[in-house]
PDB file of N, CA and C in Angstrom:
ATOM      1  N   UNK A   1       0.826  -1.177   0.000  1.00  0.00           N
ATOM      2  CA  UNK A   1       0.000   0.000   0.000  1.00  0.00           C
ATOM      3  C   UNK A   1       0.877   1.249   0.000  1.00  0.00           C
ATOM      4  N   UNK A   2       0.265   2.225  -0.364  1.00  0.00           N
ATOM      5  CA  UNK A   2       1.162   3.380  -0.442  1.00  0.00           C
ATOM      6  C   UNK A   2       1.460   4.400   1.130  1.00  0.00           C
ATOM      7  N   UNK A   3       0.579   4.156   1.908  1.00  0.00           N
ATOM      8  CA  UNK A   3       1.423   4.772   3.680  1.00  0.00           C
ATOM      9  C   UNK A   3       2.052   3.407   4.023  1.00  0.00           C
ATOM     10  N   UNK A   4       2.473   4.141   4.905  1.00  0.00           N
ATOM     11  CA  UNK A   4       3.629   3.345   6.118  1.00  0.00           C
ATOM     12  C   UNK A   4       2.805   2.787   7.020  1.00  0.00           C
ATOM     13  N   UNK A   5       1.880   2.974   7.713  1.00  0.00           N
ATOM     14  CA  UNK A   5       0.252   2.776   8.512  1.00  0.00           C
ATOM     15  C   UNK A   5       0.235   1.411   7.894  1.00  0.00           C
ATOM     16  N   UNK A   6      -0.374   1.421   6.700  1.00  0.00           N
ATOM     17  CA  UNK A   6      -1.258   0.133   6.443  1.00  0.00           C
ATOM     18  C   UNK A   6       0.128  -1.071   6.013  1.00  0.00           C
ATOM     19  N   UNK A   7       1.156  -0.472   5.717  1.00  0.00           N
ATOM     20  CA  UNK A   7       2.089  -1.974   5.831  1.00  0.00           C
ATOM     21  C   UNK A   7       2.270  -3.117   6.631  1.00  0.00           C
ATOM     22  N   UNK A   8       2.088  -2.132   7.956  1.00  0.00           N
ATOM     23  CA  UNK A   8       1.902  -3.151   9.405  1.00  0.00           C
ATOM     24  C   UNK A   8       0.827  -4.503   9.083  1.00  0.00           C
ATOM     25  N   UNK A   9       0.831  -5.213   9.671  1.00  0.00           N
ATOM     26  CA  UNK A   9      -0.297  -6.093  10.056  1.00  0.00           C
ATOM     27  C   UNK A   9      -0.856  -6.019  11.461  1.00  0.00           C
ATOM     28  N   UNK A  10      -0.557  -5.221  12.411  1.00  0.00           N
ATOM     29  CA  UNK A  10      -1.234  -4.850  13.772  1.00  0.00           C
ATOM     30  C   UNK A  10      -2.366  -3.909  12.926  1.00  0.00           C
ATOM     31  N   UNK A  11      -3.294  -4.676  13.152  1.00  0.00           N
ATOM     32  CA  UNK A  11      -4.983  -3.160  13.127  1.00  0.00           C
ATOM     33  C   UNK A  11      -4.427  -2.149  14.239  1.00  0.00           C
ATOM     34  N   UNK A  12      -3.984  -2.716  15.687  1.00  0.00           N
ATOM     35  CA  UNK A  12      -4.034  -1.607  16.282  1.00  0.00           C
ATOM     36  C   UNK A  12      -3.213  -0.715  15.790  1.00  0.00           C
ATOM     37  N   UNK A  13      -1.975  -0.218  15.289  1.00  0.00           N
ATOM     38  CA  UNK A  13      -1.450   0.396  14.886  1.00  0.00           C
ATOM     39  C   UNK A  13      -2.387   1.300  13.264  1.00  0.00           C
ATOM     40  N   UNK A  14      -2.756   0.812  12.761  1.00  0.00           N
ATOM     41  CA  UNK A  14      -3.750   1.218  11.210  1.00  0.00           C
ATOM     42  C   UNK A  14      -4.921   2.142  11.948  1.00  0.00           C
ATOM     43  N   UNK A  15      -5.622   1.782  13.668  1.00  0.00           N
ATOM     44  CA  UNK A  15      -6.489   2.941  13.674  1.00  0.00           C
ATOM     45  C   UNK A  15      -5.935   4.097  13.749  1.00  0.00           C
ATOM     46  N   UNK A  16      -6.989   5.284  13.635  1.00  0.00           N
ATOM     47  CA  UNK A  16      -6.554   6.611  13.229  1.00  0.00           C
ATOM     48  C   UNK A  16      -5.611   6.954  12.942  1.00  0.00           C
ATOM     49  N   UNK A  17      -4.731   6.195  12.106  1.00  0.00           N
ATOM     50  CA  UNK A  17      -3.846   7.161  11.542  1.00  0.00           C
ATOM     51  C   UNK A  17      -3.570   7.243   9.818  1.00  0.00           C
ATOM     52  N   UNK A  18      -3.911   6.077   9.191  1.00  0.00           N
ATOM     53  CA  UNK A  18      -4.286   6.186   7.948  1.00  0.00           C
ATOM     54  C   UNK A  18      -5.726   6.451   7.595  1.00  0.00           C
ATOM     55  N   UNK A  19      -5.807   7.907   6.379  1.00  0.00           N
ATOM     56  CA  UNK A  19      -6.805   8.281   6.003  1.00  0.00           C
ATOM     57  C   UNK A  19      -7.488   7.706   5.151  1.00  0.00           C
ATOM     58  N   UNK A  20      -6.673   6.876   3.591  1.00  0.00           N
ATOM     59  CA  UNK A  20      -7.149   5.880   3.128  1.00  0.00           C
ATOM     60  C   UNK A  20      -8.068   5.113   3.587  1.00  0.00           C
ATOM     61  N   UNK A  21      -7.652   4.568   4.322  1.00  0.00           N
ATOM     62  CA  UNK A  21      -8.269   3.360   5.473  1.00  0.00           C
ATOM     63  C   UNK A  21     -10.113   3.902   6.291  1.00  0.00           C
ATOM     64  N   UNK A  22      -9.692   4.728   6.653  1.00  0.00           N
ATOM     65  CA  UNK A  22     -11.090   5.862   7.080  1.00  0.00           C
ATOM     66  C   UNK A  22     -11.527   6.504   6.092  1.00  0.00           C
ATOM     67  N   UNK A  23     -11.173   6.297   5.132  1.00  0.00           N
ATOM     68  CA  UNK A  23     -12.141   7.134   4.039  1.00  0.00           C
ATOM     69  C   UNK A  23     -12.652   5.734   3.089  1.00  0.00           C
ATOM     70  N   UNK A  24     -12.049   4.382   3.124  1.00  0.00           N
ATOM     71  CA  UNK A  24     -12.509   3.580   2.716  1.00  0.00           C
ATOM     72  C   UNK A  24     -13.930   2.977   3.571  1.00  0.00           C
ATOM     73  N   UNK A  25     -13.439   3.103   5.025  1.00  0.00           N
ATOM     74  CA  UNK A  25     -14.322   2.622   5.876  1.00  0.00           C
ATOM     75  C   UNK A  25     -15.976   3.734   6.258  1.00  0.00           C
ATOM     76  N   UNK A  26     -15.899   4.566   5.745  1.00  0.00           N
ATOM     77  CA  UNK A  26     -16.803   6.309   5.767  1.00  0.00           C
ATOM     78  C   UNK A  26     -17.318   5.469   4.340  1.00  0.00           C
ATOM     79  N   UNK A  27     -16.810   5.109   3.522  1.00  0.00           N
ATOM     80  CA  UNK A  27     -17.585   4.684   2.139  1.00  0.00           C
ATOM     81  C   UNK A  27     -18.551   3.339   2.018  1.00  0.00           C
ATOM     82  N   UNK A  28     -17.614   2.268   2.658  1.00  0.00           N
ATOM     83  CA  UNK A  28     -18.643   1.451   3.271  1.00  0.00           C
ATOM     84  C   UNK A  28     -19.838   1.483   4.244  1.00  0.00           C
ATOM     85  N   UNK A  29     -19.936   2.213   5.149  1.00  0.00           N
ATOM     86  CA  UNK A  29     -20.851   3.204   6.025  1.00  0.00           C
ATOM     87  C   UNK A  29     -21.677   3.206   5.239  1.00  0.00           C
ATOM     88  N   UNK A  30     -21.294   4.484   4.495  1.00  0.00           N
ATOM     89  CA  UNK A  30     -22.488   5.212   3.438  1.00  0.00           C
ATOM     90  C   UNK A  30     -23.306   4.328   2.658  1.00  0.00           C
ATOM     91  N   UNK A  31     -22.335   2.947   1.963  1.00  0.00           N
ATOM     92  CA  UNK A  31     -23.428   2.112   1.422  1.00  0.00           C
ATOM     93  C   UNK A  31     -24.025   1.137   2.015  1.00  0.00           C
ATOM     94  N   UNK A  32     -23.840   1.000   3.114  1.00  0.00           N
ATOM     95  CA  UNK A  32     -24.316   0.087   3.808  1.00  0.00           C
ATOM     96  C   UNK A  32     -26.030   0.452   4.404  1.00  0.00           C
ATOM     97  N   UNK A  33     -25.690   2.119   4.752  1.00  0.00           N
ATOM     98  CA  UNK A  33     -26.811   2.543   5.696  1.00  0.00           C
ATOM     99  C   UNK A  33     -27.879   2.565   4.322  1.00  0.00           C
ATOM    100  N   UNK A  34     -27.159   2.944   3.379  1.00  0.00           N
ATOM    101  CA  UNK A  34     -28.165   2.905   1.826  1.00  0.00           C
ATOM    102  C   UNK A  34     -29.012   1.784   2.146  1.00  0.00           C
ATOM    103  N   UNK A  35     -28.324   0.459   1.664  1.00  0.00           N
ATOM    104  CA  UNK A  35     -28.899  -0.985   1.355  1.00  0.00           C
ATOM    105  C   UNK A  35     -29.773  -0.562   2.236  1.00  0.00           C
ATOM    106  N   UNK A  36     -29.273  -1.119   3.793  1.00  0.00           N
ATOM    107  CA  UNK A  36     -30.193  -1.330   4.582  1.00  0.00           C
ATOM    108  C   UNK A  36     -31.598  -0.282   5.128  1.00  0.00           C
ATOM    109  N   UNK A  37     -31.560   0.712   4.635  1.00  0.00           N
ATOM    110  CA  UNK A  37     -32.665   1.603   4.565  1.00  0.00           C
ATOM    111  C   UNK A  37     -33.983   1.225   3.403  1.00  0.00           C
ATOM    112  N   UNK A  38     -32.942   0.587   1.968  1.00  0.00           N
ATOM    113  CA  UNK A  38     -33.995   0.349   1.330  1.00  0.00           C
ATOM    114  C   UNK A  38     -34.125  -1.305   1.453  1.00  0.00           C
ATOM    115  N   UNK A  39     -33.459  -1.931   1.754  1.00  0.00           N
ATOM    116  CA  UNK A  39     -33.679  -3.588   2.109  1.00  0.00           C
ATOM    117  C   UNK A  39     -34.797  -3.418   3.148  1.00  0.00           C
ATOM    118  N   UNK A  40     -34.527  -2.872   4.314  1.00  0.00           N
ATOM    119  CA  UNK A  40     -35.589  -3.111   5.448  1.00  0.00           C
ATOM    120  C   UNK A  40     -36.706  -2.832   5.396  1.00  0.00           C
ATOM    121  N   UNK A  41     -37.090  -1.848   4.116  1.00  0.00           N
ATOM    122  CA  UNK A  41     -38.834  -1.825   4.009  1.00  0.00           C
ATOM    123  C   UNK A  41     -39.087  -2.452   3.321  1.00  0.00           C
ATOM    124  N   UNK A  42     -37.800  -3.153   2.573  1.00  0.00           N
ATOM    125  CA  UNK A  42     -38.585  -4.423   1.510  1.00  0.00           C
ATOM    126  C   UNK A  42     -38.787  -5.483   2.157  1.00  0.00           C
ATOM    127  N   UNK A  43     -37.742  -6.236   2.878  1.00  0.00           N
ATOM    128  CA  UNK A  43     -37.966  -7.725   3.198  1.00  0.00           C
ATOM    129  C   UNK A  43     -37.826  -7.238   4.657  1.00  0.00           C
ATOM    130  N   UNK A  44     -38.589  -7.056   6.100  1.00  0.00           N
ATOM    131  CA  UNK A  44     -37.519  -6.818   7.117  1.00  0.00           C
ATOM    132  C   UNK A  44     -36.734  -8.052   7.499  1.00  0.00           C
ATOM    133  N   UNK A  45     -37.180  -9.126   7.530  1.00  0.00           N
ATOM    134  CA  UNK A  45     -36.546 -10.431   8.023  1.00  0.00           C
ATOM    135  C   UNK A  45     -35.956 -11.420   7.275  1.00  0.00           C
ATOM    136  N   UNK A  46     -35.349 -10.785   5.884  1.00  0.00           N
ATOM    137  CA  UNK A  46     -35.067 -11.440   4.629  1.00  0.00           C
ATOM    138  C   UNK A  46     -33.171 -11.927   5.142  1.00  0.00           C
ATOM    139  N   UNK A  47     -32.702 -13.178   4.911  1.00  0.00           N
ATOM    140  CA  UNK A  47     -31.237 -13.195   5.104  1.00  0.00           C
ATOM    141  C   UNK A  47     -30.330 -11.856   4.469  1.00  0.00           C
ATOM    142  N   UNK A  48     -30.598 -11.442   3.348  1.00  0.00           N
ATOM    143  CA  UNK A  48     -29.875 -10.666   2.719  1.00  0.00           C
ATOM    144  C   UNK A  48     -30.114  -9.585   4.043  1.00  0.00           C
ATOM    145  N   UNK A  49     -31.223  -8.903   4.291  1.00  0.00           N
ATOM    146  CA  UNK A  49     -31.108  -7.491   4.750  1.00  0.00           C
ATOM    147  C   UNK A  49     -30.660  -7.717   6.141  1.00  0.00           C
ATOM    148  N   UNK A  50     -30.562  -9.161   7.047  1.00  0.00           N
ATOM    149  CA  UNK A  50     -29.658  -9.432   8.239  1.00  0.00           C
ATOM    150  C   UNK A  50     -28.883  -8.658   8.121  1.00  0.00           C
ATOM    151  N   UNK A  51     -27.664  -9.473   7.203  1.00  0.00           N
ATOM    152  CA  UNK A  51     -26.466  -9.676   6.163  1.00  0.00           C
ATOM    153  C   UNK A  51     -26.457  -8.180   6.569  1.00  0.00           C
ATOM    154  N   UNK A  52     -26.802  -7.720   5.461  1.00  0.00           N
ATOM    155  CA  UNK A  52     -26.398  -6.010   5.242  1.00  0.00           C
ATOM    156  C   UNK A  52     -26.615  -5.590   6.993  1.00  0.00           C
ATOM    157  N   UNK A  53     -27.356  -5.649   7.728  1.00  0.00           N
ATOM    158  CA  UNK A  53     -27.913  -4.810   8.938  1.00  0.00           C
ATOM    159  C   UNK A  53     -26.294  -5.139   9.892  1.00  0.00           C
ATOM    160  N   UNK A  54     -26.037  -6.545   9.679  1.00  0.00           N
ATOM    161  CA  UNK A  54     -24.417  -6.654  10.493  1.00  0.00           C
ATOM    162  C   UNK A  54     -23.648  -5.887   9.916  1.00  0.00           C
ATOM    163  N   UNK A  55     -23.541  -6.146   8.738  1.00  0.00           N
ATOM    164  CA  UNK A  55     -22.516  -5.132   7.814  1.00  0.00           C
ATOM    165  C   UNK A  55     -22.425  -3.365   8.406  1.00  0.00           C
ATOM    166  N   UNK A  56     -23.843  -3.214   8.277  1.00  0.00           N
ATOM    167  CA  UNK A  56     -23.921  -1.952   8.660  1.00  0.00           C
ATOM    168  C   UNK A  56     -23.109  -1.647  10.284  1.00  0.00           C
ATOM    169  N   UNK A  57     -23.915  -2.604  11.403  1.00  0.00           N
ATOM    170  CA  UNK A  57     -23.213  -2.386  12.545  1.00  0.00           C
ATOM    171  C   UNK A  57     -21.768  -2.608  12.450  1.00  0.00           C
ATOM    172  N   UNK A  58     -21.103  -3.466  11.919  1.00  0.00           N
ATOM    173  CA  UNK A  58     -20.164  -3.913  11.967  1.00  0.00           C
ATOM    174  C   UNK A  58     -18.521  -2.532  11.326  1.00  0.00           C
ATOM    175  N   UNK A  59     -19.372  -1.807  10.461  1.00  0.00           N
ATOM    176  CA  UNK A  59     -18.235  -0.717   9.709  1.00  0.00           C
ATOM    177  C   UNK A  59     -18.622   0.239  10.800  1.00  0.00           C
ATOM    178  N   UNK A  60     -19.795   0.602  11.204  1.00  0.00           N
ATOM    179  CA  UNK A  60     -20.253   1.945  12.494  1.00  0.00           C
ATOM    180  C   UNK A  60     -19.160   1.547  13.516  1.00  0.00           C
ATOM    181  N   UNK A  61     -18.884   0.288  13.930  1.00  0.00           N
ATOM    182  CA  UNK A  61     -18.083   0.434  15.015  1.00  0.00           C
ATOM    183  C   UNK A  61     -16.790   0.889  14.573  1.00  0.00           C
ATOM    184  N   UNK A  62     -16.430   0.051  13.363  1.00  0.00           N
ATOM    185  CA  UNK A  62     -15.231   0.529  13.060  1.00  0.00           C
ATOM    186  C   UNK A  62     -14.659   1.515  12.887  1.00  0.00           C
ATOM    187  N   UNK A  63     -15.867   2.580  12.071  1.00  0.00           N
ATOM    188  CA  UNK A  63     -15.573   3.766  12.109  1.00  0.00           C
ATOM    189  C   UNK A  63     -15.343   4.472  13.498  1.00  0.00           C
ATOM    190  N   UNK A  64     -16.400   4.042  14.179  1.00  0.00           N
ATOM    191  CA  UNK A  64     -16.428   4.954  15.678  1.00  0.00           C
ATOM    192  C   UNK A  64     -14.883   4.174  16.641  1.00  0.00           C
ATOM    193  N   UNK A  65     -14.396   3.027  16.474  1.00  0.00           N
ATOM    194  CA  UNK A  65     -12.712   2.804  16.731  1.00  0.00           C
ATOM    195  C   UNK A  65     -11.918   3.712  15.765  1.00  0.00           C
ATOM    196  N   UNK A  66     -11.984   4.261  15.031  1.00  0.00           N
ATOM    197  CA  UNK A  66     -10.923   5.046  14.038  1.00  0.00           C
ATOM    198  C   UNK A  66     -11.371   6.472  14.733  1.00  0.00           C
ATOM    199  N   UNK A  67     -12.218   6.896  14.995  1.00  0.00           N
ATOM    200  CA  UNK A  67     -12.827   8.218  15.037  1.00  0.00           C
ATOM    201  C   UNK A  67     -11.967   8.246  16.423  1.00  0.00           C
ATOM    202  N   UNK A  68     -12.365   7.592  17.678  1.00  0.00           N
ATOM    203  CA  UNK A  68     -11.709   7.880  19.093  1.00  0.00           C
ATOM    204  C   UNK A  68     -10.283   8.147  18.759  1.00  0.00           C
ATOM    205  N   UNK A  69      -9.467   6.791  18.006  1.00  0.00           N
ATOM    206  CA  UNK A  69      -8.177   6.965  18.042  1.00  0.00           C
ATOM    207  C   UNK A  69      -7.963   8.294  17.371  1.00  0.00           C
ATOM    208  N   UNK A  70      -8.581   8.519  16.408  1.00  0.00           N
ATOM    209  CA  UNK A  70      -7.755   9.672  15.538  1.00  0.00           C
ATOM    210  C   UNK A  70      -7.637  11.415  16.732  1.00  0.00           C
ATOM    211  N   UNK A  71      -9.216  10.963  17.217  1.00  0.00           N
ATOM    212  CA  UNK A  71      -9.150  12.262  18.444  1.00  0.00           C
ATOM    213  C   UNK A  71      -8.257  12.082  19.735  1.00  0.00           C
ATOM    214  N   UNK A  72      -7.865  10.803  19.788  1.00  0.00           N
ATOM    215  CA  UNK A  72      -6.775  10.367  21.038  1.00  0.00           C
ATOM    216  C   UNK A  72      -5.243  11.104  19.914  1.00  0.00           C
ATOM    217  N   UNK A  73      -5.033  10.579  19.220  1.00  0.00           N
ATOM    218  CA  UNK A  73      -3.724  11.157  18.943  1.00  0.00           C
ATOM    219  C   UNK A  73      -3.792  12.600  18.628  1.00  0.00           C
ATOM    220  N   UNK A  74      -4.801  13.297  17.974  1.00  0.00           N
ATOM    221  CA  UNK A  74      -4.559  14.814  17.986  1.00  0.00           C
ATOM    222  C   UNK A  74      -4.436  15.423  18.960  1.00  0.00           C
ATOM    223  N   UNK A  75      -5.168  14.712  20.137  1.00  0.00           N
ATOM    224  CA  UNK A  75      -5.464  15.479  21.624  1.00  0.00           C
ATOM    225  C   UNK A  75      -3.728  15.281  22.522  1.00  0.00           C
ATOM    226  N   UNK A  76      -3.233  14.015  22.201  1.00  0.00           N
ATOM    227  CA  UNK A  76      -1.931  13.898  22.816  1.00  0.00           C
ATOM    228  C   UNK A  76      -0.874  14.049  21.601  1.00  0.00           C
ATOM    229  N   UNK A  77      -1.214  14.634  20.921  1.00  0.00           N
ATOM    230  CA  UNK A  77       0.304  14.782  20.091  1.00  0.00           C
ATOM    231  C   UNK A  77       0.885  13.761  19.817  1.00  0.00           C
ATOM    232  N   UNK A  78       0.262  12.671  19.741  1.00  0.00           N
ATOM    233  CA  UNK A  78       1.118  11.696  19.466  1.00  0.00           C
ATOM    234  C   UNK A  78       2.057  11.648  18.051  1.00  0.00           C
ATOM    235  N   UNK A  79       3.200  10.464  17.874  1.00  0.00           N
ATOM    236  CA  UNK A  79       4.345  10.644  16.954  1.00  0.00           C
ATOM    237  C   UNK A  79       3.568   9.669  16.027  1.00  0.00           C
ATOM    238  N   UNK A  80       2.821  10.067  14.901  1.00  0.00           N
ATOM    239  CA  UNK A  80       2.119   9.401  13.641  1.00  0.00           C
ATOM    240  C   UNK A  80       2.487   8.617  13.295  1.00  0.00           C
ATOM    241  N   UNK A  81       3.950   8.476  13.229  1.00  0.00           N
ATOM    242  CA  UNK A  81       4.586   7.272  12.201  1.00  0.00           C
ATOM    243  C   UNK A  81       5.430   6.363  13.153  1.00  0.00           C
ATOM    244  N   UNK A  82       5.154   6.223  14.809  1.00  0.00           N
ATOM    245  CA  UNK A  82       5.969   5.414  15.482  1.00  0.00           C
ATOM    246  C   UNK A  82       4.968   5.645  16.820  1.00  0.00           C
ATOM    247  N   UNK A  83       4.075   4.515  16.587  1.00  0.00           N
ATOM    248  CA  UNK A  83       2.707   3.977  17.796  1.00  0.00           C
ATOM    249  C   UNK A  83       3.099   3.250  18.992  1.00  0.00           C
ATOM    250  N   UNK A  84       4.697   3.541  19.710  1.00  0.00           N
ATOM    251  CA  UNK A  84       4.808   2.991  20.754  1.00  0.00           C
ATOM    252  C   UNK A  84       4.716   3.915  21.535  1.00  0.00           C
TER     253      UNK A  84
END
């Protein structure tokens, strides 16, 4: 990948600090809350719109783990490119 962030294989190290990564995960969000807005008045109890409804919870958290970290390191200054 093109940052230094996502080379790692620790996730913990990849939250908040690659934007890629949070702007990929803000995009999945967006289509997710789509589907499942128009899945759930179609089928509510259909496997597919489950499917999507985890999906959906499942990127919200992620985002909201990227969102804390990114406000934990602006708030402490932390050193971006060295997470010890």
């Amino acid at each position: 990948m093109a940052c230094t962030d996502c080379d790692n294989n620790i996730w913990k190290q990849k939250l908040g600090r690659c934007k890629r990564c949070m702007w990929l995960n803000f995009g999945l969000l967006l289509v997710s809350v789509i589907f499942s807005y128009f899945m759930v008045q179609a089928q509510p109890k259909s496997v597919e719109t489950i499917a999507v409804l985890f999906t959906l919870f499942c990127s919200a958290l992620l985002m909201l783990l990227h969102t804390i970290a990114f406000i934990y390191y602006c708030l402490t200054k932390a050193n971006k490119h060295n997470p010890e």
